[in-house]
C-alpha atoms as a PDB file:
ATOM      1  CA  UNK A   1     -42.224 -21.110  33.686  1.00  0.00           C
ATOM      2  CA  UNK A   2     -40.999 -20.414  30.189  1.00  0.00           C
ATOM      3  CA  UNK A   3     -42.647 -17.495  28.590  1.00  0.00           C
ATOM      4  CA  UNK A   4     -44.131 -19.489  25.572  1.00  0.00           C
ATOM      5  CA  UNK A   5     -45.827 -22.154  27.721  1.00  0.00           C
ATOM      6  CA  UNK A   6     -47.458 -19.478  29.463  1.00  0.00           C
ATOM      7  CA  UNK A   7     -48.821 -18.096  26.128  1.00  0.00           C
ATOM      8  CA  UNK A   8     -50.090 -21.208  24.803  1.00  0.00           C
ATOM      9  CA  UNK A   9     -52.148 -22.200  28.494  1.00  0.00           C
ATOM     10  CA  UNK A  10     -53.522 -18.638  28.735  1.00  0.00           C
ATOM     11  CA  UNK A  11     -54.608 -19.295  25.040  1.00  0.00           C
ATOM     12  CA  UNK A  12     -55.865 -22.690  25.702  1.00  0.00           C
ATOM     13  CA  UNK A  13     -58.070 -21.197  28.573  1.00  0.00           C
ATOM     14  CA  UNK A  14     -59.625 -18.574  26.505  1.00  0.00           C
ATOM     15  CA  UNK A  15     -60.641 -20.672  24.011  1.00  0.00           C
ATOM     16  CA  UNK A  16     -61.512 -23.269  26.289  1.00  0.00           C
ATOM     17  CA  UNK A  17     -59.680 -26.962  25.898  1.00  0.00           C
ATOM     18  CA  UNK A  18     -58.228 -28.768  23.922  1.00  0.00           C
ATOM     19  CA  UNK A  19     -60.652 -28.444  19.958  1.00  0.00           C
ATOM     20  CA  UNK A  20     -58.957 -24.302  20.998  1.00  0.00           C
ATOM     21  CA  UNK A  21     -56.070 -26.086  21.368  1.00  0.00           C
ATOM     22  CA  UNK A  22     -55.214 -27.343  18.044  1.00  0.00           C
ATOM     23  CA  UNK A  23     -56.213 -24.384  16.663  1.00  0.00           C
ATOM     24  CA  UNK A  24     -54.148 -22.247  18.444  1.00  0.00           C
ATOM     25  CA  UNK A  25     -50.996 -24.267  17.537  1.00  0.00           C
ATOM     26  CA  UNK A  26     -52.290 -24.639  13.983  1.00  0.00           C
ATOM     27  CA  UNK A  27     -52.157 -21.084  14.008  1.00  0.00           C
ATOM     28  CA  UNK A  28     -48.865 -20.910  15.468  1.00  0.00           C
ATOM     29  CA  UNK A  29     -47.943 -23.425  12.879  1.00  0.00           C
ATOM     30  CA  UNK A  30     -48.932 -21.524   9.934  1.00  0.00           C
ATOM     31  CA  UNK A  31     -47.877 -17.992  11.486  1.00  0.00           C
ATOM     32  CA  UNK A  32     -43.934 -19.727  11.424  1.00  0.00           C
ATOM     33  CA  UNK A  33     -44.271 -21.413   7.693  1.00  0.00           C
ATOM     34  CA  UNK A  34     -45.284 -18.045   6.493  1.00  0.00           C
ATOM     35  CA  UNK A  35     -42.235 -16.584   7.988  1.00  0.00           C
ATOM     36  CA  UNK A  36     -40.015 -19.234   6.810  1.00  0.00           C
ATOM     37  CA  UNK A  37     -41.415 -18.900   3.314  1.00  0.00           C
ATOM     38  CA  UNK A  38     -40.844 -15.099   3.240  1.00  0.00           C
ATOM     39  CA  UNK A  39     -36.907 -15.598   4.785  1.00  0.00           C
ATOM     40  CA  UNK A  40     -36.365 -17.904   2.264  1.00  0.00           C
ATOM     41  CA  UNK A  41     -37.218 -15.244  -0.111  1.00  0.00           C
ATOM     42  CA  UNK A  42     -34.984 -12.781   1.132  1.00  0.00           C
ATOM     43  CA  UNK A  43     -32.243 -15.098   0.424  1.00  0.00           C
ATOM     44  CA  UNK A  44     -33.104 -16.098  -2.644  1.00  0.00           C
ATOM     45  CA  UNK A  45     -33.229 -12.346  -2.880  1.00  0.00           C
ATOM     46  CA  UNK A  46     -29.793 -11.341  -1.613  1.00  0.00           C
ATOM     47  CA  UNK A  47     -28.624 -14.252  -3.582  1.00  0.00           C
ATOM     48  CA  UNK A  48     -29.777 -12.903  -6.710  1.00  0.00           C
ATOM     49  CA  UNK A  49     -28.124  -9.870  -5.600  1.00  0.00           C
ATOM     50  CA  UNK A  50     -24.839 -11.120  -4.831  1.00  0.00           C
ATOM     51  CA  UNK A  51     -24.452 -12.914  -7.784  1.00  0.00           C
ATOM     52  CA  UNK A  52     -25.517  -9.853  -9.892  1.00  0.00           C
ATOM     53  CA  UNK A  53     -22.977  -7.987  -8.039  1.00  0.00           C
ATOM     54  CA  UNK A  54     -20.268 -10.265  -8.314  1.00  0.00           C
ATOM     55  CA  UNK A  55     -20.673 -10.503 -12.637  1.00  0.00           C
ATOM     56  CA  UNK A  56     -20.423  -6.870 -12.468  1.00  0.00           C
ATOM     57  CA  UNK A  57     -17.322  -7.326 -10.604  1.00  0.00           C
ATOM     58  CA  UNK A  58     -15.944  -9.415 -13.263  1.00  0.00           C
ATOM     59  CA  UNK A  59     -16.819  -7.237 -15.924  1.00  0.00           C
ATOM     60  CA  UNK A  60     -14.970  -4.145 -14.319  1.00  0.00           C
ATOM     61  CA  UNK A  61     -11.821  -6.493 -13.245  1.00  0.00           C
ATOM     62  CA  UNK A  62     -11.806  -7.766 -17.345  1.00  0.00           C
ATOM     63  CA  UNK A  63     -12.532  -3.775 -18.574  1.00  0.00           C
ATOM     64  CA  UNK A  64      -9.476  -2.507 -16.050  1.00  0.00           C
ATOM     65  CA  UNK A  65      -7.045  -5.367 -17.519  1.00  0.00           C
ATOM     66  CA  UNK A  66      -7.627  -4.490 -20.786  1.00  0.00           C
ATOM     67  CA  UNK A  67      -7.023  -0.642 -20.445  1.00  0.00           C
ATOM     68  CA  UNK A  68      -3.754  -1.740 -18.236  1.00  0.00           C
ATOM     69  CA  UNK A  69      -2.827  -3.558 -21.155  1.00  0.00           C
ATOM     70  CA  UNK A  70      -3.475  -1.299 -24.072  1.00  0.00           C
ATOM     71  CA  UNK A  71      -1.437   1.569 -21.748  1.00  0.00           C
ATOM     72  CA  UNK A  72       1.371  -0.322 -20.263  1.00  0.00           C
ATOM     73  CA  UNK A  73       1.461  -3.369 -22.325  1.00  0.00           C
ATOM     74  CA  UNK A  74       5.224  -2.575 -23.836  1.00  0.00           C
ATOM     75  CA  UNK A  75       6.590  -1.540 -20.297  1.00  0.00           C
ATOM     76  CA  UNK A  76       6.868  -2.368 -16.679  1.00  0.00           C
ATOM     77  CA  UNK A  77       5.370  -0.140 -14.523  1.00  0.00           C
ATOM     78  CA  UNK A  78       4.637  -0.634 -10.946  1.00  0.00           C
ATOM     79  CA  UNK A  79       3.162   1.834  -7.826  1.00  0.00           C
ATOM     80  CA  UNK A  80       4.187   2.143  -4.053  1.00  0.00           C
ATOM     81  CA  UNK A  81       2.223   3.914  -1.642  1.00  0.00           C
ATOM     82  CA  UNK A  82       4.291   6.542   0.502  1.00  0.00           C
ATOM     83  CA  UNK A  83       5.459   3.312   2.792  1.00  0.00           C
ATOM     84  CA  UNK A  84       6.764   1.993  -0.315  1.00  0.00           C
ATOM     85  CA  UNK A  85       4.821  -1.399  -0.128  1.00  0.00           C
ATOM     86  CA  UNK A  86       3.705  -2.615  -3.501  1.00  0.00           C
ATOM     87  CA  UNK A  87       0.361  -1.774  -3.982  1.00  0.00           C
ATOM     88  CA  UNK A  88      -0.379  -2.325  -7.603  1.00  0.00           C
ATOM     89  CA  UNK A  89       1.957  -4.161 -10.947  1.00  0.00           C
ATOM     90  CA  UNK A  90       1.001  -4.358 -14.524  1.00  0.00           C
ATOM     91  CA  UNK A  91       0.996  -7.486 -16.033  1.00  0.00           C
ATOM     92  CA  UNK A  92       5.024  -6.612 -17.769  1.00  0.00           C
ATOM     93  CA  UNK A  93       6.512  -5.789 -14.283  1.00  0.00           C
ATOM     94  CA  UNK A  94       4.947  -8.900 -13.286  1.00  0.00           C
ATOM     95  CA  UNK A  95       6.134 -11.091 -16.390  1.00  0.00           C
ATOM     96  CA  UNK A  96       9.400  -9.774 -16.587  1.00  0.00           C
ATOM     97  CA  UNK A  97      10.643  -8.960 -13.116  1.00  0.00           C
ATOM     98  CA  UNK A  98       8.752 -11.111 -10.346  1.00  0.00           C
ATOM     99  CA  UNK A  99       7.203 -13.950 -11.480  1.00  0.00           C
ATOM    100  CA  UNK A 100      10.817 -15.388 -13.365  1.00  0.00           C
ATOM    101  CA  UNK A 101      11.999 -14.871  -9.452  1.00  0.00           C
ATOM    102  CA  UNK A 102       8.977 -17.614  -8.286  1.00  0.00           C
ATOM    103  CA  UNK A 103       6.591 -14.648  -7.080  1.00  0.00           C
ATOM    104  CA  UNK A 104       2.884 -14.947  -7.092  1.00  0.00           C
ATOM    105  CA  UNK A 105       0.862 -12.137  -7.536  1.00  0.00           C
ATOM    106  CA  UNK A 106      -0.582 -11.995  -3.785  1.00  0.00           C
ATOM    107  CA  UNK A 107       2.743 -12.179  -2.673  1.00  0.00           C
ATOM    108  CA  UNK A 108       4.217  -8.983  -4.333  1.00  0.00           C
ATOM    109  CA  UNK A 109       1.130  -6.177  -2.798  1.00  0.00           C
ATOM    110  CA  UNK A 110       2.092  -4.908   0.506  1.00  0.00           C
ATOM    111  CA  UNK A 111       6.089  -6.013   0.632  1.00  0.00           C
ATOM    112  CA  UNK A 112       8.669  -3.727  -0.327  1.00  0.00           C
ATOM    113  CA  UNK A 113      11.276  -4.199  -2.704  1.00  0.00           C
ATOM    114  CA  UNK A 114      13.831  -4.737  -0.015  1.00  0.00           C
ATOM    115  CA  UNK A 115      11.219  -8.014   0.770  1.00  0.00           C
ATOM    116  CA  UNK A 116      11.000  -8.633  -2.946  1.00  0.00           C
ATOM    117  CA  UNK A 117      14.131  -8.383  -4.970  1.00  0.00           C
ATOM    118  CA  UNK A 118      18.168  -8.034  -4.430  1.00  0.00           C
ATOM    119  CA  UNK A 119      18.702  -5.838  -0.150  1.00  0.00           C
ATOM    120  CA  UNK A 120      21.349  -4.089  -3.084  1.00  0.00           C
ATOM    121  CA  UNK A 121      19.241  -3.012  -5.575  1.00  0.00           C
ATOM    122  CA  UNK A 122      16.226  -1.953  -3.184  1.00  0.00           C
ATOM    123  CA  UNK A 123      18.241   0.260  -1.932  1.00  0.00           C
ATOM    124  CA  UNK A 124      19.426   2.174  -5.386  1.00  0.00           C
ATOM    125  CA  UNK A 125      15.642   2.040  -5.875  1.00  0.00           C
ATOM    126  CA  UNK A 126      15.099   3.678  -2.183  1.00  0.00           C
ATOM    127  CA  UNK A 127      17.900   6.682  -3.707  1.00  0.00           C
ATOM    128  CA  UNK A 128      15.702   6.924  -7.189  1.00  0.00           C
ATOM    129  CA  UNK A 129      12.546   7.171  -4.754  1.00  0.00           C
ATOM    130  CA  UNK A 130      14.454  10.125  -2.589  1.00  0.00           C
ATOM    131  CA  UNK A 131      15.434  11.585  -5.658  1.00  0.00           C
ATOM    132  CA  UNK A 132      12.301  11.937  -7.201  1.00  0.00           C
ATOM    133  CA  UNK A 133      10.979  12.871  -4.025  1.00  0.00           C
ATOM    134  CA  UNK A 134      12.875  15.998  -3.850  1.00  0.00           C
ATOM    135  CA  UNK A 135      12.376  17.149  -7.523  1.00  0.00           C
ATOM    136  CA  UNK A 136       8.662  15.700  -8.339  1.00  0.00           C
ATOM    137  CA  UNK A 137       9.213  18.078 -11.532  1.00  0.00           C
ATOM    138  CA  UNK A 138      11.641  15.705 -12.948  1.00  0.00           C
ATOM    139  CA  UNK A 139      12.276  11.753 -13.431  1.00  0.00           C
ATOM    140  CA  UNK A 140      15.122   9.955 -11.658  1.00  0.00           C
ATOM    141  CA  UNK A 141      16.215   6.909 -13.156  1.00  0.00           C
ATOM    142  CA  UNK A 142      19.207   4.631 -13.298  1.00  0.00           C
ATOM    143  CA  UNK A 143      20.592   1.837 -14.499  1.00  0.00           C
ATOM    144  CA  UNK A 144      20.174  -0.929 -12.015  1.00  0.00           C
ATOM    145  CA  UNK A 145      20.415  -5.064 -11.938  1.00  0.00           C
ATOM    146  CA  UNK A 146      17.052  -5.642  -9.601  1.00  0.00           C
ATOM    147  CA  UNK A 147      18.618  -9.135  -8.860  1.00  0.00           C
ATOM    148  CA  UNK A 148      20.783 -11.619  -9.717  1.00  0.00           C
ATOM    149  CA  UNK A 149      18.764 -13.476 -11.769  1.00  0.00           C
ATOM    150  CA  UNK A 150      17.135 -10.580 -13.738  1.00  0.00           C
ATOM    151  CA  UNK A 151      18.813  -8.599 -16.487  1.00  0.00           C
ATOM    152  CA  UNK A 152      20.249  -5.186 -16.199  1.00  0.00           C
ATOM    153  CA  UNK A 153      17.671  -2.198 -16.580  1.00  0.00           C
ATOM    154  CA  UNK A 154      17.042   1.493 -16.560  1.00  0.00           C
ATOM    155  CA  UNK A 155      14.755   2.660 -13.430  1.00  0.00           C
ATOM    156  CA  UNK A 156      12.684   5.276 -13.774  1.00  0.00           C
ATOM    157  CA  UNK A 157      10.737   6.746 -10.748  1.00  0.00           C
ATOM    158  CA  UNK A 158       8.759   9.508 -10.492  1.00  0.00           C
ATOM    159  CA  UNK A 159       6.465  10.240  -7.172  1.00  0.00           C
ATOM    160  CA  UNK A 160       2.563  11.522  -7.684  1.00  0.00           C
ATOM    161  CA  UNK A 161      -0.807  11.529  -5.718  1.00  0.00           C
ATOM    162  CA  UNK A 162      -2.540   8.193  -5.275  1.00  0.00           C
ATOM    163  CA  UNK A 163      -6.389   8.872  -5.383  1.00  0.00           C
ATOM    164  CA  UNK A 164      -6.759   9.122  -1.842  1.00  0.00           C
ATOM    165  CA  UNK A 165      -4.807  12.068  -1.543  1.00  0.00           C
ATOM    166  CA  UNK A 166      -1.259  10.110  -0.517  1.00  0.00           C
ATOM    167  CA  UNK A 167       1.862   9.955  -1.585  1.00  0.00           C
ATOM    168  CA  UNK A 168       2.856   7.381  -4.215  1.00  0.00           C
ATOM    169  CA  UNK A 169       6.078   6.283  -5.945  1.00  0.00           C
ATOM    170  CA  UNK A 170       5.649   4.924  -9.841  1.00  0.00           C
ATOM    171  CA  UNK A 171       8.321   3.219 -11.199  1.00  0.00           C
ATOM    172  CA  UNK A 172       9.264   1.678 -14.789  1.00  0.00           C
ATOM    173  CA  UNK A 173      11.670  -0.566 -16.063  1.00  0.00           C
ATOM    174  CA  UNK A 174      12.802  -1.284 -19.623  1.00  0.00           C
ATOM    175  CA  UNK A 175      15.724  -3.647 -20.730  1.00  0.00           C
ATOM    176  CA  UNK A 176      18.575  -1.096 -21.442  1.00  0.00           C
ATOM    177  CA  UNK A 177      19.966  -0.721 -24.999  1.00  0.00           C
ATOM    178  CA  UNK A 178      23.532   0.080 -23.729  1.00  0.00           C
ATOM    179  CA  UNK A 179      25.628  -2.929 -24.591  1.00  0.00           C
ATOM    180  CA  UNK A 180      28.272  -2.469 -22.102  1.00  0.00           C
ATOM    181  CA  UNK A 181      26.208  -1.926 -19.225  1.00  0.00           C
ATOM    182  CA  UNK A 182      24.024  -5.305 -20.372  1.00  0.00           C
ATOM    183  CA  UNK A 183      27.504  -7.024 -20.706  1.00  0.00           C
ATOM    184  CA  UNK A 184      28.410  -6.304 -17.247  1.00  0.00           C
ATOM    185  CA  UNK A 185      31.374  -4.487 -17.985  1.00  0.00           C
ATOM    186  CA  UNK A 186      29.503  -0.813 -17.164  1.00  0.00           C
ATOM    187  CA  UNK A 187      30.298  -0.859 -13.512  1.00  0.00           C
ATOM    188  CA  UNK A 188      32.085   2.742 -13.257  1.00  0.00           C
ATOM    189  CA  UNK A 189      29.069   4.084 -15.154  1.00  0.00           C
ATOM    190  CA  UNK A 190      26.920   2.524 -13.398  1.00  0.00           C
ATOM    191  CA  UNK A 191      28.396   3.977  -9.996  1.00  0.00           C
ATOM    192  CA  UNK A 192      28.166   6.931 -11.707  1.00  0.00           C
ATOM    193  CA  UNK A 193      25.246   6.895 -12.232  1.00  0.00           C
ATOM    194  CA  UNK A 194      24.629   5.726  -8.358  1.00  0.00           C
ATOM    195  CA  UNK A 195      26.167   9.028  -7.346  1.00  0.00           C
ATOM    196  CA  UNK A 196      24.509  11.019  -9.715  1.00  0.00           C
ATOM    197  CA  UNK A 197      20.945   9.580  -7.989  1.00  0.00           C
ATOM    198  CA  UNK A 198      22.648  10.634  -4.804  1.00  0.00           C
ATOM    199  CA  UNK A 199      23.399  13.802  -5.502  1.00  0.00           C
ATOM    200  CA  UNK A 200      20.101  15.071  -7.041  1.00  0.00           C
ATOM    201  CA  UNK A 201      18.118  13.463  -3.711  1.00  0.00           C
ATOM    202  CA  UNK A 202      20.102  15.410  -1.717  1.00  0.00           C
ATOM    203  CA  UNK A 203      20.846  18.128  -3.953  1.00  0.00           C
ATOM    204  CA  UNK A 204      24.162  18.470  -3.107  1.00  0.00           C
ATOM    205  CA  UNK A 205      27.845  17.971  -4.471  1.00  0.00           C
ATOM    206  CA  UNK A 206      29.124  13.915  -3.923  1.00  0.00           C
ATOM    207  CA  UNK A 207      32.149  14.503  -5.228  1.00  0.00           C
ATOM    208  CA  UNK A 208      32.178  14.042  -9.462  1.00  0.00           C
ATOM    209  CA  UNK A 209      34.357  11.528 -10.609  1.00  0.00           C
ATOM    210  CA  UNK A 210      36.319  11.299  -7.752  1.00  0.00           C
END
């Protein structure tokens, strides 16, 4: 026999029939509209709550776009995390480099730029990231064409500490000034250039101008 039907004939018998009866259940009755009156307060509680919590979300999300673009409004600037996945743009990498390739914002965080932009160029970019890798004291850059549809720019990667101790890659972009090299007819320098990343990664002679 169930446990509650039990409870409700051993109360019937102590209070003898059925006038103990209805009492008992009106009890019962009242005992389960108090709790559902003081649940429904909790949520209304936690609702309160949430909402407050989620305004104050807002306001930090509006505060932290502002401050990205008073600091980074007149360049691109982008961070990888040591796996080199995107894991943070500013709103002029994401203007002038991703979103004129179709790119969404939630589809940029967590890819690499081998996933994103020209096999090519991501891997120049992979050199700039070894390069600055090796000498954290200085900033590799180069001049690089991140895809076909983009226009040639310098590259400029330096490598830091994210704020959970790892490793992270910063890069910048800006449209180069060098009318050759915008013209498309700067392909020597830019293998230059190339070699020259090369050679400060490794640290080690690639051969000049040879």
């Amino acid at each position: 026999m169930a446990d509650w039907v039990t409870t409700v004939l051993g109360a019937v018998g102590a209070v003898g029939g059925g006038a103990g009866l209805w009492s008992f259940l009106g009890k019962m009755s009242d005992h389960r509209q108090s709790e559902i009156l003081r649940l429904r307060d909790d949520i209304e509680e936690f609702r309160t709550n949430n909402d407050k919590c989620t305004e104050e979300n807002k306001k930090l999300e509006a505060r932290v776009h502002l401050l990205e673009q008073a600091t980074d409004s007149h360049i691109a600037r982008w961070i990888k995390n040591s796996k080199r996945q995107m894991i943070w743009v500013n709103e002029r990498a994401f203007i002038g480099i991703f979103a004129p390739l179709g790119l969404e914002r939630d589809e940029i965080i967590g890819k690499t730029f081998t996933e994103l932009l020209d096999p090519v160029a991501a891997q120049e970019v992979d050199l700039l990231d070894q390069a600055a890798l090796a000498h954290p004291e200085v900033a590799a850059s180069n001049i690089i064409k991140l895809h076909p549809l983009l226009p040639v720019m310098v590259i400029v990667k330096v490598v830091g500490v994210g704020i959970d101790g790892g490793l992270i890659y910063e890069g910048f972009a800006y449209r180069t000034n060098d009318s050759l090299v915008a013209a498309g007819i700067g392909a020597i320098r830019q293998q230059k250039a190339i070699s020259a990343s090369l050679e400060h990664a490794l640290d080690i002679p690639t051969g000049g101008d040879s």
